[in-house]
Protein backbone atom coordinates (compact mmCIF):
# COMPACT_ATOMS: atom_id res chain seq x y z
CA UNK A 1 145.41 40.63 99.00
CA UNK A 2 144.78 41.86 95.36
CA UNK A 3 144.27 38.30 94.44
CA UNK A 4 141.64 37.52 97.12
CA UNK A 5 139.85 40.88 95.74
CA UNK A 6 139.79 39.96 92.59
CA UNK A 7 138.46 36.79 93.25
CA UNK A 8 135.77 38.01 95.68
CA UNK A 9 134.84 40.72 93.00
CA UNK A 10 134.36 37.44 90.42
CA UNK A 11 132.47 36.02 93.40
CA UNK A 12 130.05 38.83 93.37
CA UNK A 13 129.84 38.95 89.54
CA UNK A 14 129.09 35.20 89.03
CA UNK A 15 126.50 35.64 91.52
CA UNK A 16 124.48 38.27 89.85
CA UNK A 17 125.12 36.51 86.73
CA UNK A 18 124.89 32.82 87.13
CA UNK A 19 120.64 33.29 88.40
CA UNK A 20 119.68 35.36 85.50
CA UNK A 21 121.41 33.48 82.91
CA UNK A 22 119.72 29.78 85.00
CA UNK A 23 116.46 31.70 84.64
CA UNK A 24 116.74 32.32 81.04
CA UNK A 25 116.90 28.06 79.90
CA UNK A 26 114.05 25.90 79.94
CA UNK A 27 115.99 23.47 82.53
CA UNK A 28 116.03 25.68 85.06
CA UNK A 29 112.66 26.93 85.05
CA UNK A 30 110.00 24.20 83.23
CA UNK A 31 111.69 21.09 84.47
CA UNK A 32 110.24 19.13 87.19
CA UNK A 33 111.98 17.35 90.12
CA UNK A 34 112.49 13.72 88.64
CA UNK A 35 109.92 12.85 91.05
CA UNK A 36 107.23 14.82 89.22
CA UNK A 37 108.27 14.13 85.98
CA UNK A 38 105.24 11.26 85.39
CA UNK A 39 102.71 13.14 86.75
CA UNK A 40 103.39 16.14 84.13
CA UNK A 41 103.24 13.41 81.36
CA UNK A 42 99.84 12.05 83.05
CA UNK A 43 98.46 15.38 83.66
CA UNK A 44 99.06 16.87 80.08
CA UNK A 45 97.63 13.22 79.26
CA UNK A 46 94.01 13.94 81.69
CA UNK A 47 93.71 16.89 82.77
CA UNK A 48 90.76 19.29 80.08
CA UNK A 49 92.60 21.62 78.01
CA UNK A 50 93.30 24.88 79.92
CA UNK A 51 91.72 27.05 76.61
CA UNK A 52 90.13 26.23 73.31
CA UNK A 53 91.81 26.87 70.14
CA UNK A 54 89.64 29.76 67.78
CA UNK A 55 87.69 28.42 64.96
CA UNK A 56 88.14 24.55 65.14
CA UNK A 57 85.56 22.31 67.52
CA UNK A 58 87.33 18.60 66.84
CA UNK A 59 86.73 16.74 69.87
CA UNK A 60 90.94 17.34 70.67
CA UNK A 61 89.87 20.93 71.28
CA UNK A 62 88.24 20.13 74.58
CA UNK A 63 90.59 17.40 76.35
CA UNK A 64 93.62 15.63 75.47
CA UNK A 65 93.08 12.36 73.10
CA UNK A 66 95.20 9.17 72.28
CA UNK A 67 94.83 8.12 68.68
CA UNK A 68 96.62 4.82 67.61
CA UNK A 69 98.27 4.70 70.84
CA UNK A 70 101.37 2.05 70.57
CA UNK A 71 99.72 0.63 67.48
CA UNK A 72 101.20 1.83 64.37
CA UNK A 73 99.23 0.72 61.26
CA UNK A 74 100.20 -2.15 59.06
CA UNK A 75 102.87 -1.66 56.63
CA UNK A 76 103.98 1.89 58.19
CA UNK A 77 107.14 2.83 59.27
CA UNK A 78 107.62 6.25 60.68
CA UNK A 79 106.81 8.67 63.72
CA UNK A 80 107.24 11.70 64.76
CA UNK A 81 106.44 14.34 67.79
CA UNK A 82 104.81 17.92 66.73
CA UNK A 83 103.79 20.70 68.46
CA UNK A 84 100.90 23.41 68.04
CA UNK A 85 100.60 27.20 68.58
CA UNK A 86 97.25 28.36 68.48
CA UNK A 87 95.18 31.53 69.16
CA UNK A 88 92.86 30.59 72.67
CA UNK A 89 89.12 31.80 72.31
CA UNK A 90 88.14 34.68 72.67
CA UNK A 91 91.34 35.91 70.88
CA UNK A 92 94.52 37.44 71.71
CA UNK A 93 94.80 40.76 71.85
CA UNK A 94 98.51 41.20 72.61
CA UNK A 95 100.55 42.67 69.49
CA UNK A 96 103.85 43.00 70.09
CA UNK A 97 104.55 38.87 71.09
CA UNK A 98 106.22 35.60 69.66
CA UNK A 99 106.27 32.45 70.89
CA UNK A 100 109.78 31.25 71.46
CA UNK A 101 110.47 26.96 71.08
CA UNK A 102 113.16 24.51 71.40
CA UNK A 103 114.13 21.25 72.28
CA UNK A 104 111.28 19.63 70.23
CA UNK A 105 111.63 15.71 71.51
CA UNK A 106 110.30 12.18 71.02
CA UNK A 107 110.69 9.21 72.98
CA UNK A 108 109.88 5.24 72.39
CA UNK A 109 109.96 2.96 75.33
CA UNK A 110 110.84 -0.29 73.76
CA UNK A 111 108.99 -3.69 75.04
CA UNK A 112 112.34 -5.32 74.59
CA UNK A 113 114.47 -3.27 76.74
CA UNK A 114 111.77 -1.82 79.00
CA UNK A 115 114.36 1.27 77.93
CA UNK A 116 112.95 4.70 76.26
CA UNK A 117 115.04 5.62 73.67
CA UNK A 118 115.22 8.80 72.06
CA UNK A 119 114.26 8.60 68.45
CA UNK A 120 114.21 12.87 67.63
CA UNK A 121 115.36 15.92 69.47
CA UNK A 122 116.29 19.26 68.17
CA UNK A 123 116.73 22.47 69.58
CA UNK A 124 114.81 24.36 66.75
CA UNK A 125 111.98 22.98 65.16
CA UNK A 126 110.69 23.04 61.57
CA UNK A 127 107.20 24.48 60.91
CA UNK A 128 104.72 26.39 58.84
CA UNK A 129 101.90 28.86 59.66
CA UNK A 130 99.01 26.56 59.28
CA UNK A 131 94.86 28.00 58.23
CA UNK A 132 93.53 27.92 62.14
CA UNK A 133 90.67 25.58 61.11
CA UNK A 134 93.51 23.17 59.11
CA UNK A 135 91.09 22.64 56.65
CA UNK A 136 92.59 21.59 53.07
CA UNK A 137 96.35 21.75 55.03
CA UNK A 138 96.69 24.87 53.85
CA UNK A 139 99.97 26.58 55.28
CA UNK A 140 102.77 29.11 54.41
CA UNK A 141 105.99 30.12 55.51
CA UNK A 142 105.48 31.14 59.30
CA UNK A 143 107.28 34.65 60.54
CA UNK A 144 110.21 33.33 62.17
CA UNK A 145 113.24 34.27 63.77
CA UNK A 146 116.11 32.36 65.40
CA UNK A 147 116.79 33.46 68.79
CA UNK A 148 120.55 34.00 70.62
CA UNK A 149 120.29 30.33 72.27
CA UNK A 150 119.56 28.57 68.47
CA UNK A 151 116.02 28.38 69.38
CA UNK A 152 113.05 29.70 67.22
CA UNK A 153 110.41 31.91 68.14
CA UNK A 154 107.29 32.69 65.75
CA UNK A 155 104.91 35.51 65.39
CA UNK A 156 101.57 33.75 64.80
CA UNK A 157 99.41 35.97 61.57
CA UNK A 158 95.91 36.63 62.07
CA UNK A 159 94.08 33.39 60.76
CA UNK A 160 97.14 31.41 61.33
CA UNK A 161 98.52 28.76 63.38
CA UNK A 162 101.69 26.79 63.94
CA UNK A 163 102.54 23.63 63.28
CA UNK A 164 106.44 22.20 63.72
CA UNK A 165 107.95 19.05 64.24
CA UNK A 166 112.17 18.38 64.78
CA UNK A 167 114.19 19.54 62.12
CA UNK A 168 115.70 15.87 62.20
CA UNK A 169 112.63 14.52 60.19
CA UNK A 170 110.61 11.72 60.78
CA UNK A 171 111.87 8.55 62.95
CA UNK A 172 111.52 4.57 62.03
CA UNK A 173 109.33 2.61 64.04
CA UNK A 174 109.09 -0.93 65.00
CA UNK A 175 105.69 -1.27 65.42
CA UNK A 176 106.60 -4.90 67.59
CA UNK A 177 108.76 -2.59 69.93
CA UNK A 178 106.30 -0.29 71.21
CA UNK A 179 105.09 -0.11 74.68
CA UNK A 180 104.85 3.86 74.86
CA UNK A 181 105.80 7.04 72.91
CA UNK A 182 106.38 10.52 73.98
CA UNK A 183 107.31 14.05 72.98
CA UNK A 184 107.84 17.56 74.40
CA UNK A 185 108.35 20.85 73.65
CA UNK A 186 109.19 24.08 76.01
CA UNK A 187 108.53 27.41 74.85
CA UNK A 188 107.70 30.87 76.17
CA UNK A 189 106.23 34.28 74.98
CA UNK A 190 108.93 36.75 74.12
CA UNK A 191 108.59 40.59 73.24
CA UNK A 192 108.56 41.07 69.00
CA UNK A 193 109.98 44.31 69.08
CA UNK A 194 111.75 45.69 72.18
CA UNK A 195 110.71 49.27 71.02
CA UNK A 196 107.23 48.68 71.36
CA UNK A 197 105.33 48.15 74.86
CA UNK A 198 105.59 44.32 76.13
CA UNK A 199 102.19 43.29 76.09
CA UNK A 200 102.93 39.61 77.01
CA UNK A 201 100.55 39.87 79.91
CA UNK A 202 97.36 40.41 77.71
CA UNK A 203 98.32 37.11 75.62
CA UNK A 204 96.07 34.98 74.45
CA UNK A 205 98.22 31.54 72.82
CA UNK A 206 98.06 28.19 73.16
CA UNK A 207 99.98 24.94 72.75
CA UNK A 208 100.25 21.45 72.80
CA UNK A 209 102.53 18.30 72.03
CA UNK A 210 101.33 15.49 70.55
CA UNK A 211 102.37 12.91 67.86
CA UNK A 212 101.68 11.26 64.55
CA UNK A 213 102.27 8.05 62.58
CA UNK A 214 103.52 8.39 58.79
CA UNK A 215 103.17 5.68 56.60
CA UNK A 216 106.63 6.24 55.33
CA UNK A 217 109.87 8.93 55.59
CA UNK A 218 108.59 10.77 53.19
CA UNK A 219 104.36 10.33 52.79
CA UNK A 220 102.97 13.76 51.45
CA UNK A 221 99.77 14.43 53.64
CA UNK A 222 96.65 13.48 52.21
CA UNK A 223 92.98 14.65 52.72
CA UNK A 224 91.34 11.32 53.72
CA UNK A 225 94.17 10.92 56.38
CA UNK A 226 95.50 7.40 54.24
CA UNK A 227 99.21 8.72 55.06
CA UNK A 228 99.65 9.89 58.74
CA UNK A 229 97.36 10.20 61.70
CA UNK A 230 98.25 10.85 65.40
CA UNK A 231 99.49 8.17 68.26
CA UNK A 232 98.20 10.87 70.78
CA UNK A 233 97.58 14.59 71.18
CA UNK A 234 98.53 16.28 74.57
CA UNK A 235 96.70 19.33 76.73
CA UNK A 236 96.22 22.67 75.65
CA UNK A 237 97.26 25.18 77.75
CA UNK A 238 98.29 28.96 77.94
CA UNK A 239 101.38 30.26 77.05
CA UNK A 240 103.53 32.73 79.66
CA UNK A 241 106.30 34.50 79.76
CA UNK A 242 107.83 31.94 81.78
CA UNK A 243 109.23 28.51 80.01
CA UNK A 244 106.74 25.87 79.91
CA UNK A 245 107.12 22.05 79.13
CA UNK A 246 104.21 21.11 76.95
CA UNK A 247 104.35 16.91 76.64
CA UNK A 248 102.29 14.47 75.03
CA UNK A 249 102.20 10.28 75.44
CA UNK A 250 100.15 7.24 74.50
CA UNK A 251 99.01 6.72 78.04
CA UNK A 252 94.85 6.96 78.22
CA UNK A 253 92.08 4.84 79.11
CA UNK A 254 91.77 3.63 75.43
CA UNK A 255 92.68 4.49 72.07
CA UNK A 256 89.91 6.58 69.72
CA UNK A 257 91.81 5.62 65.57
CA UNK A 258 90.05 2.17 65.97
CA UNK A 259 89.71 1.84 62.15
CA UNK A 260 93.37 3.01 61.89
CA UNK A 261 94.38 -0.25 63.94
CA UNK A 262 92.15 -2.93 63.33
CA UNK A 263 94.48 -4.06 60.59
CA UNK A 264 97.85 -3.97 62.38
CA UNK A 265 96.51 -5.59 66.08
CA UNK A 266 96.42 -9.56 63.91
CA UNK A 267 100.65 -8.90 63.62
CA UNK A 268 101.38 -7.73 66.91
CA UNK A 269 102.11 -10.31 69.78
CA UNK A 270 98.87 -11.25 72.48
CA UNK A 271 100.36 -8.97 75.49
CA UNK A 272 100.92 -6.13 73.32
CA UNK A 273 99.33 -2.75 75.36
CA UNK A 274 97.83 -0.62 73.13
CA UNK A 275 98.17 2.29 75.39
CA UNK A 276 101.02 2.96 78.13
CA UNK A 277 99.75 2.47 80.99
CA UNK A 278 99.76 4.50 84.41
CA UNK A 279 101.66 1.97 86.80
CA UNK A 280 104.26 1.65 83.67
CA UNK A 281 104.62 5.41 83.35
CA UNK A 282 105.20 6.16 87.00
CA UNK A 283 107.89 3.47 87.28
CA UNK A 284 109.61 4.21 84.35
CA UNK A 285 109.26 7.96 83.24
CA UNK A 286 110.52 9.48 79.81
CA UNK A 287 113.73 10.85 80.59
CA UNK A 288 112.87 14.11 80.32
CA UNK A 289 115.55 15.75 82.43
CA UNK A 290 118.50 13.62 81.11
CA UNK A 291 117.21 15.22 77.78
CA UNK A 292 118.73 18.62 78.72
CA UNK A 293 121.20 17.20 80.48
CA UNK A 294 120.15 17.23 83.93
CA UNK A 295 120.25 14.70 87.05
């Protein structure tokens, strides 16, 4: 009879504990039923950005964009997913709040395989605090802090943004093989400092997951964009307490870098898609729950 206590009291125990700790991972709270995963992609993809940025008006601010789309430039070789914390207009008045990331991903379907393959994925990102306006690049180390699960989570300085991409570095591309890319983040606003109110609720932060081209593994950036530009920037929208996946793809009506491509469309075969298309993404979703190692 002791036994059957004892195991009834664990019962109890891993029943009180087993929901919170669920609750507390991005795959048990921002992951869609495999059955919605393609319309998040398309959504993030359509839908107008939920808040502007502060102090930038590129056209990226207002709706979601694809760039080069599956065409990567001549005579580049590398990709890579980011993502973007931003202050949302007219400013966030919350003080004591960080933005907690992880599992910063990138996808390629390949025109080969018909597979996607995953090309980076890291639990922590890499990152700086960016100028808001990104003018001149100009960036610094961003006030970070690694959280219990390996994660990062940021406080984001007045007049500052984030930028990050996976700690892995930059992928190779072959720019025959692509008939899609895609990338996610999840994140969440945690307290700063649990001494101080939680003022979560009065938040205003941003973010988005998009993607760029590099000409090569290691291409510094350069002002008149000769070294990297983006494949496709995803929807803006608020940040919560609750975990949030924040994706980005190449599927659009048409891509918008049209000088960036006009070189590299001559190589690439006469059925090669520029942008992934909706029929495509529907039947054949990034596997975005096998990524945190779900059904």
């Amino acid at each position: 009879m002791k036994r059957l206590s004892h195991l009834a009291s664990l019962s109890l125990l891993l029943a009180a504990v087993l929901p919170a700790l669920a609750g507390d991972l991005p795959l048990a709270s921002a992951l869609p039923a495999q059955a919605d995963v393609a319309q998040l992609f398309i959504d993030d993809m359509t839908l107008p950005n939920a808040i502007r940025p502060v102090k930038i008006d590129y056209e990226w601010t207002f709706a979601p964009r694809v760039g080069s789309g599956n065409i990567i430039p001549k005579d580049w070789s590398h990709a890579t997913m980011w993502g973007g914390i931003h202050t949302g207009r007219p400013g966030n008045p919350a003080r004591n709040v960080r933005i907690q990331i992880r599992d910063c991903a990138l996808w390629v379907l390949s025109r080969k395989t018909g597979q996607w393959k995953l090309l980076q994925h890291s639990v922590s990102p890499e990152g700086g605090a960016f100028a808001e306006d990104f003018k001149g690049n100009v960036n610094t180390a961003a006030a970070a802090r690694t959280e219990a699960d390996g994660s990062l989570s940021v406080r984001l300085e007045p007049g500052y943004a984030y930028h990050f991409w996976p700690s892995s570095g930059r992928a190779q591309s072959d720019p025959a093989d692509i008939a899609g890319l895609a990338s996610v983040f999840f994140a969440r606003l945690v307290v700063d400092d649990p001494e101080l109110p939680d003022d979560r609720g009065e938040a205003v932060l941003v973010g988005s997951a998009g993607g760029d081209y590099w000409r090569s593994l290691d291409a510094e950036w350069k002002a008149d964009w000769s070294n990297n530009h983006d494949w496709a920037i995803g929807r803006i929208k608020r940040l919560t307490s609750q975990w949030q996946a924040f994706t980005g793809c190449t599927h659009g009506r048409a891509i918008q870098n049209v000088e960036w491509t006009v070189s590299a469309k001559a190589a690439l075969p006469a059925d090669f898609s520029p942008v992934l298309d909706e029929d495509t993404l529907r039947a054949n979703p990034p596997p975005l729950r096998a990524l945190l190692g779900q059904p």
